[in-house]
C-alpha atoms as a PDB file:
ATOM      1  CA  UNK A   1     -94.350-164.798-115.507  1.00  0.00           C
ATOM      2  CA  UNK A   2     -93.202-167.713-117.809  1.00  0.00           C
ATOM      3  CA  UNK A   3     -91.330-169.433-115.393  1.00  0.00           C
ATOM      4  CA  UNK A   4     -89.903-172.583-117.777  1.00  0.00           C
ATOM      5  CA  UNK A   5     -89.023-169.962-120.102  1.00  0.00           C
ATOM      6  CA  UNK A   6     -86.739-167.641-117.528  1.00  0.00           C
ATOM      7  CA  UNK A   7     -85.210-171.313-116.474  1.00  0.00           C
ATOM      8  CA  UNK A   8     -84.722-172.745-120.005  1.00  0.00           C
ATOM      9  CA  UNK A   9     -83.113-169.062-120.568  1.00  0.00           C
ATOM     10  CA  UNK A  10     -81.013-169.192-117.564  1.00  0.00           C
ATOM     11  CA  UNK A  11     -79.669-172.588-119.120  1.00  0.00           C
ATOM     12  CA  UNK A  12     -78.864-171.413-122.019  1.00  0.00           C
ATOM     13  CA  UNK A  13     -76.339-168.630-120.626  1.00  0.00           C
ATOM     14  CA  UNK A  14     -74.702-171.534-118.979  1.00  0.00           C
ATOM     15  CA  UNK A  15     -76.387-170.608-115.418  1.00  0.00           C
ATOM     16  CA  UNK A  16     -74.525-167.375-116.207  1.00  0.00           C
ATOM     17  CA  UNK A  17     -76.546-165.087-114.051  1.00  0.00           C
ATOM     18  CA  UNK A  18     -74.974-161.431-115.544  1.00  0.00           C
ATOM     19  CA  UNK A  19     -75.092-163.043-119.109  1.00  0.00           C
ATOM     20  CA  UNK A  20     -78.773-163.724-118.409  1.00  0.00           C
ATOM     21  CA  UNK A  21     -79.401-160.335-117.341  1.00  0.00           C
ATOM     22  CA  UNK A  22     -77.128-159.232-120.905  1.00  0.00           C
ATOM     23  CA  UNK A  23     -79.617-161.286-122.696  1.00  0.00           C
ATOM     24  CA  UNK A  24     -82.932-160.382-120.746  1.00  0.00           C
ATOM     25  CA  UNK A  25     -82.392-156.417-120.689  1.00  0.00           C
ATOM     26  CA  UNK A  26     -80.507-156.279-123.957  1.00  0.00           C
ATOM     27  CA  UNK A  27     -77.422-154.309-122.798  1.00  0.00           C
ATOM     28  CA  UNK A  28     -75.754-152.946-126.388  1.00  0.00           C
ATOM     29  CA  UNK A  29     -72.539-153.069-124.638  1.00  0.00           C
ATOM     30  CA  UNK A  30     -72.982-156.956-124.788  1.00  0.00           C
ATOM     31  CA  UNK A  31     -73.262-160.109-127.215  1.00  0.00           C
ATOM     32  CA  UNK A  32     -74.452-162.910-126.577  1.00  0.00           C
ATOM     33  CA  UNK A  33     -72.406-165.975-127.148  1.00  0.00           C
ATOM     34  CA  UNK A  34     -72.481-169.630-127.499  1.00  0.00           C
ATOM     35  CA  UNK A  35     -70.284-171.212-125.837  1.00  0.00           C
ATOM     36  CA  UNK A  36     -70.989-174.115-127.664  1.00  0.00           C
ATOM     37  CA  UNK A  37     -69.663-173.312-131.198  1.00  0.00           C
ATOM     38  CA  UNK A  38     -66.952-170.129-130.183  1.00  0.00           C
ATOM     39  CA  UNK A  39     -63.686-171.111-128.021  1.00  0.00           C
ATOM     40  CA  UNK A  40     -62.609-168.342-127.418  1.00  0.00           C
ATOM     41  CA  UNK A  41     -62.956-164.307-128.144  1.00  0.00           C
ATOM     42  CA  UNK A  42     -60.327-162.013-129.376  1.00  0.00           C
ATOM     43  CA  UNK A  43     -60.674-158.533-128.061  1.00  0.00           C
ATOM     44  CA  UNK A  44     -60.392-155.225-130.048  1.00  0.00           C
ATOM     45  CA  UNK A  45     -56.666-154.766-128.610  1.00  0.00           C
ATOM     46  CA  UNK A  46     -55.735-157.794-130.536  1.00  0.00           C
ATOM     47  CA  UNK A  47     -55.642-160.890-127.359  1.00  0.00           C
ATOM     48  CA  UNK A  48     -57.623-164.092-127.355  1.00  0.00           C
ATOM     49  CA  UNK A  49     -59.390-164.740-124.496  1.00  0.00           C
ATOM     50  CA  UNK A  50     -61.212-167.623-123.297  1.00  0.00           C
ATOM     51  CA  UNK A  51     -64.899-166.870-122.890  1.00  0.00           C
ATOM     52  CA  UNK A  52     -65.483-167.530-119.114  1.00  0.00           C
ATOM     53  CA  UNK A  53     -62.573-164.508-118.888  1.00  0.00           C
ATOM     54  CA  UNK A  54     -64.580-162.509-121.193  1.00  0.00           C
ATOM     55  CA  UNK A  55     -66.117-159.713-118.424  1.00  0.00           C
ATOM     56  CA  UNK A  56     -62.713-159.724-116.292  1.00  0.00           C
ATOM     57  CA  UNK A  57     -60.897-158.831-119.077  1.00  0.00           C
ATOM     58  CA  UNK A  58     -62.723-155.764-119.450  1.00  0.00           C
ATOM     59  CA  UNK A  59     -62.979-154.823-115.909  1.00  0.00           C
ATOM     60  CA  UNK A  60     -60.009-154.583-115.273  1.00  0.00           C
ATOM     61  CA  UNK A  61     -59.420-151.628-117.802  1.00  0.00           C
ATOM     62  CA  UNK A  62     -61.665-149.593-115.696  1.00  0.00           C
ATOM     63  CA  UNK A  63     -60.309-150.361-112.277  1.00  0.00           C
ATOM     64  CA  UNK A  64     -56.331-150.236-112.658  1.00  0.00           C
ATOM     65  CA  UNK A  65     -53.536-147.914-113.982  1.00  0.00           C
ATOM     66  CA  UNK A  66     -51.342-149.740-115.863  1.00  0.00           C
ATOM     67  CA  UNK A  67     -50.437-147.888-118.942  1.00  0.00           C
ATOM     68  CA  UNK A  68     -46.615-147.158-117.716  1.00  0.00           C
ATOM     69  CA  UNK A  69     -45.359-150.593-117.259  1.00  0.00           C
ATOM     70  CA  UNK A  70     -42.484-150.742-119.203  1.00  0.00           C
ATOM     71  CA  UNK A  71     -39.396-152.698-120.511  1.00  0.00           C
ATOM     72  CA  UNK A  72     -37.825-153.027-117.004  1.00  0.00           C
ATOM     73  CA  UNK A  73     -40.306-153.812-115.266  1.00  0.00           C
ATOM     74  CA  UNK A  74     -41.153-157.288-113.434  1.00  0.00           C
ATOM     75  CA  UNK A  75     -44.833-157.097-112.469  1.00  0.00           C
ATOM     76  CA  UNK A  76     -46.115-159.295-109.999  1.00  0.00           C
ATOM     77  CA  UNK A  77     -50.214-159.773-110.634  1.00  0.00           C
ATOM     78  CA  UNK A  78     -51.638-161.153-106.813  1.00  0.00           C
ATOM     79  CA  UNK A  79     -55.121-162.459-107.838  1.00  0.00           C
ATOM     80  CA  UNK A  80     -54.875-162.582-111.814  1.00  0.00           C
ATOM     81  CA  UNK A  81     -58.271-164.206-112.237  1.00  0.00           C
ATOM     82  CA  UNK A  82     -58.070-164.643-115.981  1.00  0.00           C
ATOM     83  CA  UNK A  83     -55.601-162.320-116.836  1.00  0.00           C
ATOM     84  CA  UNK A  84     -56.621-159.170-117.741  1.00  0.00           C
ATOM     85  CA  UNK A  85     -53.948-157.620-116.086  1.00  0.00           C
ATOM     86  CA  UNK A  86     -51.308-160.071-116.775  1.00  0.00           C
ATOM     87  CA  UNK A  87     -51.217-160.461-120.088  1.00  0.00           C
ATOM     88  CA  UNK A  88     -52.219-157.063-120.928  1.00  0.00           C
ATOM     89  CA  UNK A  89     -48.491-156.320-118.805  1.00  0.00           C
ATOM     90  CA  UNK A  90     -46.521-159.102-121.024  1.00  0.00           C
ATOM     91  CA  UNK A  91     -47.863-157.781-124.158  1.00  0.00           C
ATOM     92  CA  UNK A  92     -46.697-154.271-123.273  1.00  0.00           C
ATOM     93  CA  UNK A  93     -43.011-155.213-122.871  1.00  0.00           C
ATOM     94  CA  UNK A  94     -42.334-156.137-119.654  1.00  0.00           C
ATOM     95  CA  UNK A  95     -39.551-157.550-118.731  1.00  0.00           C
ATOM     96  CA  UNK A  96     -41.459-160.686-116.923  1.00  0.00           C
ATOM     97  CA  UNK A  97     -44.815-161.331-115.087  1.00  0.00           C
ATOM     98  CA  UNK A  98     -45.483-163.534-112.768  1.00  0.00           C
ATOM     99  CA  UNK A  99     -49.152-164.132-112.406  1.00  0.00           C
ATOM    100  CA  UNK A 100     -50.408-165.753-108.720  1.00  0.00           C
ATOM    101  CA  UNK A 101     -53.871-166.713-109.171  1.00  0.00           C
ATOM    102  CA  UNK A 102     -55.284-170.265-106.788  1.00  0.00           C
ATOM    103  CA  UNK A 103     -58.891-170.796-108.543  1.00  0.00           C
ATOM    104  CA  UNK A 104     -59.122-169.936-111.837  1.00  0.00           C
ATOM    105  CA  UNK A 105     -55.454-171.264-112.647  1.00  0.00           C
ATOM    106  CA  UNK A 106     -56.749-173.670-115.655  1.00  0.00           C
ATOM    107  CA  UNK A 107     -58.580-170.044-117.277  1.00  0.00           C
ATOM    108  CA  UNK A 108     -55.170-168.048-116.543  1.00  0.00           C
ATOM    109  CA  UNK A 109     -52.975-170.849-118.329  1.00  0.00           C
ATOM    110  CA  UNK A 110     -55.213-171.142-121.451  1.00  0.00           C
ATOM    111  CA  UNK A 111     -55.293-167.870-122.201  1.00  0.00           C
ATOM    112  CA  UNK A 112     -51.280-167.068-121.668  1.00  0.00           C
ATOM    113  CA  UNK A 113     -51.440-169.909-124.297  1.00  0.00           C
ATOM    114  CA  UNK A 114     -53.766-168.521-126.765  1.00  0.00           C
ATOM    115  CA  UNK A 115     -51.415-165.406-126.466  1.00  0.00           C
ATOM    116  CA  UNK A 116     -48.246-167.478-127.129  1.00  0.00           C
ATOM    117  CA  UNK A 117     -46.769-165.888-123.381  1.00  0.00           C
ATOM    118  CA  UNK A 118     -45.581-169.109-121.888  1.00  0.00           C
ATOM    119  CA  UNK A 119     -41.770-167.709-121.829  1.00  0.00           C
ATOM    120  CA  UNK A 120     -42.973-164.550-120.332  1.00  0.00           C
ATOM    121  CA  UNK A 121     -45.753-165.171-118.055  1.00  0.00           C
ATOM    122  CA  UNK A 122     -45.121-167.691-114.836  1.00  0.00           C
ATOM    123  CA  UNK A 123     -48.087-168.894-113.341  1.00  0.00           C
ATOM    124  CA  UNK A 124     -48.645-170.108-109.649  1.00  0.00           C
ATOM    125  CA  UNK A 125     -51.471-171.536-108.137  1.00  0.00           C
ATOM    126  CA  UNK A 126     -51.414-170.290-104.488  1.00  0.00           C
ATOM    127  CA  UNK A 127     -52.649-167.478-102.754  1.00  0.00           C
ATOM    128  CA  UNK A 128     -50.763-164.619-100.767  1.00  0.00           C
ATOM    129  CA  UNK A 129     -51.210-164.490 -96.822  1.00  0.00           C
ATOM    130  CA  UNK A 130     -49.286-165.470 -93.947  1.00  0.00           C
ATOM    131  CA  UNK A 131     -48.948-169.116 -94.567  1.00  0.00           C
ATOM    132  CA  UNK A 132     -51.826-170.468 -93.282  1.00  0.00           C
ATOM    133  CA  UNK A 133     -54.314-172.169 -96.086  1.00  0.00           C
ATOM    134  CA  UNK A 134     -57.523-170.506 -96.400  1.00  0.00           C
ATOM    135  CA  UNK A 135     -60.869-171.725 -97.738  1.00  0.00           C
ATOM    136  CA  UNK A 136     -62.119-169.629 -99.593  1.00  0.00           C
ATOM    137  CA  UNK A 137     -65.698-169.490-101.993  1.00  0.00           C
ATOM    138  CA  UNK A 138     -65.997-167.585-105.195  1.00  0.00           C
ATOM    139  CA  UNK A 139     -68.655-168.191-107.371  1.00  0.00           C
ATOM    140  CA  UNK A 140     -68.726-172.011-107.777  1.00  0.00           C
ATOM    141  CA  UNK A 141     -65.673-172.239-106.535  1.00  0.00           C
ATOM    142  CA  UNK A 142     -65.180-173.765-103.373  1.00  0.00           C
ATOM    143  CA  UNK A 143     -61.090-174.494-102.568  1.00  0.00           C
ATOM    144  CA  UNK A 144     -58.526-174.382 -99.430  1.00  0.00           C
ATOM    145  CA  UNK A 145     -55.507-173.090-101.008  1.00  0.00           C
ATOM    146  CA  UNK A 146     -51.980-172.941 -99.940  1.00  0.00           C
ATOM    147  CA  UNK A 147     -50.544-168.992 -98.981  1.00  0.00           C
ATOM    148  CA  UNK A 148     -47.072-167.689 -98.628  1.00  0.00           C
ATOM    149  CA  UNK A 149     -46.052-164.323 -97.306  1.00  0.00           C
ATOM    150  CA  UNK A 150     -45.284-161.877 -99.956  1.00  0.00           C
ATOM    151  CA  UNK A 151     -41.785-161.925 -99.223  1.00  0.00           C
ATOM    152  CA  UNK A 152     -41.851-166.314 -99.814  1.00  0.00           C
ATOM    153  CA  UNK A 153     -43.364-165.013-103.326  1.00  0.00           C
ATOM    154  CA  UNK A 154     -40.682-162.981-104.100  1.00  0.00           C
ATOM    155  CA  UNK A 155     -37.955-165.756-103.378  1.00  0.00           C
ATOM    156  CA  UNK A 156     -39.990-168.347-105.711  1.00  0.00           C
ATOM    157  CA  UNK A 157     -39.975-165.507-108.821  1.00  0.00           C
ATOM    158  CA  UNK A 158     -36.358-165.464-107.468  1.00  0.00           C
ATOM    159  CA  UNK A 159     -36.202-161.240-107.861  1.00  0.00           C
ATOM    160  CA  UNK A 160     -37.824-158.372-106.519  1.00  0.00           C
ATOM    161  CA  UNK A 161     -41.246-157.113-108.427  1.00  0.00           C
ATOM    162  CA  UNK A 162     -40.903-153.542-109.474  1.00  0.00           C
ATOM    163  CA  UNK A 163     -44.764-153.558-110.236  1.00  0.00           C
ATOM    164  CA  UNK A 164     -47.528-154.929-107.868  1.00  0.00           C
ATOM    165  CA  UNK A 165     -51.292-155.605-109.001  1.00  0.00           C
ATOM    166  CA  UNK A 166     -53.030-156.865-105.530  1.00  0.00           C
ATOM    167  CA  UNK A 167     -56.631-157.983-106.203  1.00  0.00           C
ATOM    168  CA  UNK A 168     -57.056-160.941-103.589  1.00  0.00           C
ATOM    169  CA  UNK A 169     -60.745-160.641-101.794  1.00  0.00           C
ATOM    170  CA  UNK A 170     -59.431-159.679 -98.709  1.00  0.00           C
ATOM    171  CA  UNK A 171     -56.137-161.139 -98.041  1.00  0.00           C
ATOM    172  CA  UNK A 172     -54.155-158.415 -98.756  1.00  0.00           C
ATOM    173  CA  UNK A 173     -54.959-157.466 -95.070  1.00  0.00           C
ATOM    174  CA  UNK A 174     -52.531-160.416 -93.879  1.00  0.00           C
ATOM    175  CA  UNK A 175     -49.693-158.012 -96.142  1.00  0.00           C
ATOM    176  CA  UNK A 176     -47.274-156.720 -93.079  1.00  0.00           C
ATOM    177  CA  UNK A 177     -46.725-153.060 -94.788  1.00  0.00           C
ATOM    178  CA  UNK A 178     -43.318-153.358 -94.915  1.00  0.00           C
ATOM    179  CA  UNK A 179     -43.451-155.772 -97.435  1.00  0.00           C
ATOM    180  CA  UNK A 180     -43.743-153.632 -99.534  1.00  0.00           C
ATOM    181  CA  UNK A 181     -40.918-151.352 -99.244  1.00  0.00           C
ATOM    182  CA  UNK A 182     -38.882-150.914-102.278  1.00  0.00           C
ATOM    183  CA  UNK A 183     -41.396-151.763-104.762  1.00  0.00           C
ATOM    184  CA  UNK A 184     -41.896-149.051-107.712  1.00  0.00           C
ATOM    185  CA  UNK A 185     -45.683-149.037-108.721  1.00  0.00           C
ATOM    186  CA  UNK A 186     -49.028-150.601-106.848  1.00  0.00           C
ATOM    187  CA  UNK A 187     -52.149-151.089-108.324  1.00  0.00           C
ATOM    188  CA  UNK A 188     -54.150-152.083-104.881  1.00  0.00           C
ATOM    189  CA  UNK A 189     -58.098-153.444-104.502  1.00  0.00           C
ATOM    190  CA  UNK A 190     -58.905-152.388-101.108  1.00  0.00           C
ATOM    191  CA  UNK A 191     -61.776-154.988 -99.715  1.00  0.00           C
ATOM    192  CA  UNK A 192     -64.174-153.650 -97.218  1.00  0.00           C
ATOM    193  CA  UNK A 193     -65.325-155.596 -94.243  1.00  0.00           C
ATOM    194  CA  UNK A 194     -68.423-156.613 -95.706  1.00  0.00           C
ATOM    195  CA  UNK A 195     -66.894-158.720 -98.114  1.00  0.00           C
ATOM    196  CA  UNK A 196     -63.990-159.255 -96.882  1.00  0.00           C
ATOM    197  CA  UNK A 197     -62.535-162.963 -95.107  1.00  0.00           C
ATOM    198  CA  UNK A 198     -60.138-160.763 -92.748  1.00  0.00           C
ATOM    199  CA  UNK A 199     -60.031-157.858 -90.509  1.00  0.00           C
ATOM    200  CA  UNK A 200     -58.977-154.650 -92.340  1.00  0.00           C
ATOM    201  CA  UNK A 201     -55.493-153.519 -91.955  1.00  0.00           C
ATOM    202  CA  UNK A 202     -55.604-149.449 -91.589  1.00  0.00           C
ATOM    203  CA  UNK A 203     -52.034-149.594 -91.261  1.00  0.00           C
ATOM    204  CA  UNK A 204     -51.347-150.743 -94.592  1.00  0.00           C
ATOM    205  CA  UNK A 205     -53.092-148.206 -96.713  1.00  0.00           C
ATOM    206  CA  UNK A 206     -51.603-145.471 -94.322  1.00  0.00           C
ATOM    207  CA  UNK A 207     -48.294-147.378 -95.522  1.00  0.00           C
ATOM    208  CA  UNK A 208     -49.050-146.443 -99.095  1.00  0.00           C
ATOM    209  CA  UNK A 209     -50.432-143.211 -98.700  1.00  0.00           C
ATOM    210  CA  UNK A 210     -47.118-141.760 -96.792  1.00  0.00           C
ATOM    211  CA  UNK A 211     -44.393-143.575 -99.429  1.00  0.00           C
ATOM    212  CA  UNK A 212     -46.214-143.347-102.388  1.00  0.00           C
ATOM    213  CA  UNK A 213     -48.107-140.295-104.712  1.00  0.00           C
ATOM    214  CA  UNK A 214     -51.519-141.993-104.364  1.00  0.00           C
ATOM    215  CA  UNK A 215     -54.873-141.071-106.301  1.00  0.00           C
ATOM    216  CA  UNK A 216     -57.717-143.343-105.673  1.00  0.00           C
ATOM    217  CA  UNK A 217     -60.914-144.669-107.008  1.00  0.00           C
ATOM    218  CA  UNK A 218     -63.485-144.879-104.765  1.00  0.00           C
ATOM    219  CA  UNK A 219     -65.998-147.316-107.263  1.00  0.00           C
ATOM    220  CA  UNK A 220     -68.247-147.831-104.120  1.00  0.00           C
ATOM    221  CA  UNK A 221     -67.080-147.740-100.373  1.00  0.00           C
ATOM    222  CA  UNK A 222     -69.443-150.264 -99.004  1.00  0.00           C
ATOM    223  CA  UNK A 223     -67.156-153.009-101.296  1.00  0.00           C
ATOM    224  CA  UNK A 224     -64.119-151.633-102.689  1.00  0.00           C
ATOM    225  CA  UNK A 225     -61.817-149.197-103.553  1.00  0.00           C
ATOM    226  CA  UNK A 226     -58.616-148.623-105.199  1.00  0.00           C
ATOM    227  CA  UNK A 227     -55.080-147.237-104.776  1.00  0.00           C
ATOM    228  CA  UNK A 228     -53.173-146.092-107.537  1.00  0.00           C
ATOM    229  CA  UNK A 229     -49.761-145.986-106.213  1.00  0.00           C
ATOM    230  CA  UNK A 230     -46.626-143.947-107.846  1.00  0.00           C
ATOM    231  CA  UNK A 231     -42.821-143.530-107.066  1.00  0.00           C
ATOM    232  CA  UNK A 232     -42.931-139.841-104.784  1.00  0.00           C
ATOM    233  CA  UNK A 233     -41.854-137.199-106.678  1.00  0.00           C
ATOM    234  CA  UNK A 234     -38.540-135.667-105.709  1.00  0.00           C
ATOM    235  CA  UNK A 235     -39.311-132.488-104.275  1.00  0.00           C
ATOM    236  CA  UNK A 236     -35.812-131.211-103.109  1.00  0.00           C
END
């Protein structure tokens, strides 16, 4: 095994370790790209995206239900990473989104930028909880972040979400169910224990399950799963 070689690779995808892997097993589904020379990427539905965003953007696709946000809507995107969601939600009409995302905030803002959605995306860089900070690691990433309780979120967008995309490694276990009464549409990442920073909350996915019309994704138990939650149908 060339061992300066792997390394000198591994450098060269920017200590990337799934763009190494791209480049090493030659996945068809993926270019490489240097980040030296390319800024950013535009994707085949038309948005720019910064190239550290590149694999969230597409993610998301497969692991949320978005595709009726509409006109009225004010979505609320808990954990926007890079904002796959988010600005996937603007660019589909709605009628504001507010994106909450603590680490990657300087990824998120760029690439509302690139997409010209300053007037229609608000950014914050906290985290949802109870109020207490949490330090939390992802990737490289080591930060203690301010929280607020969902319903403190709601007074800073200063209205009520009608759509809610929760994808927060864990905290959404601090959520008190109730919270989210009245709320039209969920789009919920369900952390297990293993990778979770909190207990699980049993109570809150019950919640969802008895007020909304759920389906769910179960991508692999042992991690996550989803909730896909819509409005109950009348059935008087």
């Amino acid at each position: 095994m060339d061992i300066p070689a792997l390394l000198k690779d591994l450098s060269y995808c920017n200590y990337d370790l799934q763009t190494w892997i791209n480049r090493r097993f030659r996945d068809e589904n993926y270019e490489m790209i240097d980040r030296r020379v390319i800024d950013h990427i535009v994707s085949i539905d038309g948005l720019s995206w910064d190239l550290w965003g590149a694999n969230d953007v597409c993610r998301v696709l497969d692991e949320y239900q978005f595709g009726d946000i509409g006109s009225e809507d004010v979505v609320l995107d808990l954990g926007a990473c890079s904002g796959g969601v988010a600005i996937r939600a603007a660019k589909m009409g709605a009628k504001h989104v507010y994106a909450v995302e603590p680490l990657f905030t300087d990824i998120l803002l760029k690439n509302v930028r690139l997409n010209n959605l300053q007037d229609t995306i608000t950014v914050f860089s906290f985290g949802v909880g109870d109020g207490t900070p949490i330090h939390t690691r992802y990737g490289h990433i080591e930060k203690t972040i301010p929280t607020f309780t969902l319903p403190q979120i709601f007074e800073k967008m200063g209205e009520k979400p009608t759509f809610v995309k929760i994808d927060v490694e864990g905290a959404e276990w601090l959520i008190p169910p109730e919270d989210f009464t009245g709320i039209r549409r969920i789009e919920f990442e369900a952390h297990s224990e293993h990778i979770s920073q909190f207990p699980q909350n049993p109570m809150l996915i019950e919640y969802i399950r008895k007020n909304w019309d759920v389906s769910e994704t179960d991508c692999d138990l042992t991690c996550s799963h989803w909730l896909h939650a819509y409005p109950r149908k009348d059935t008087t």
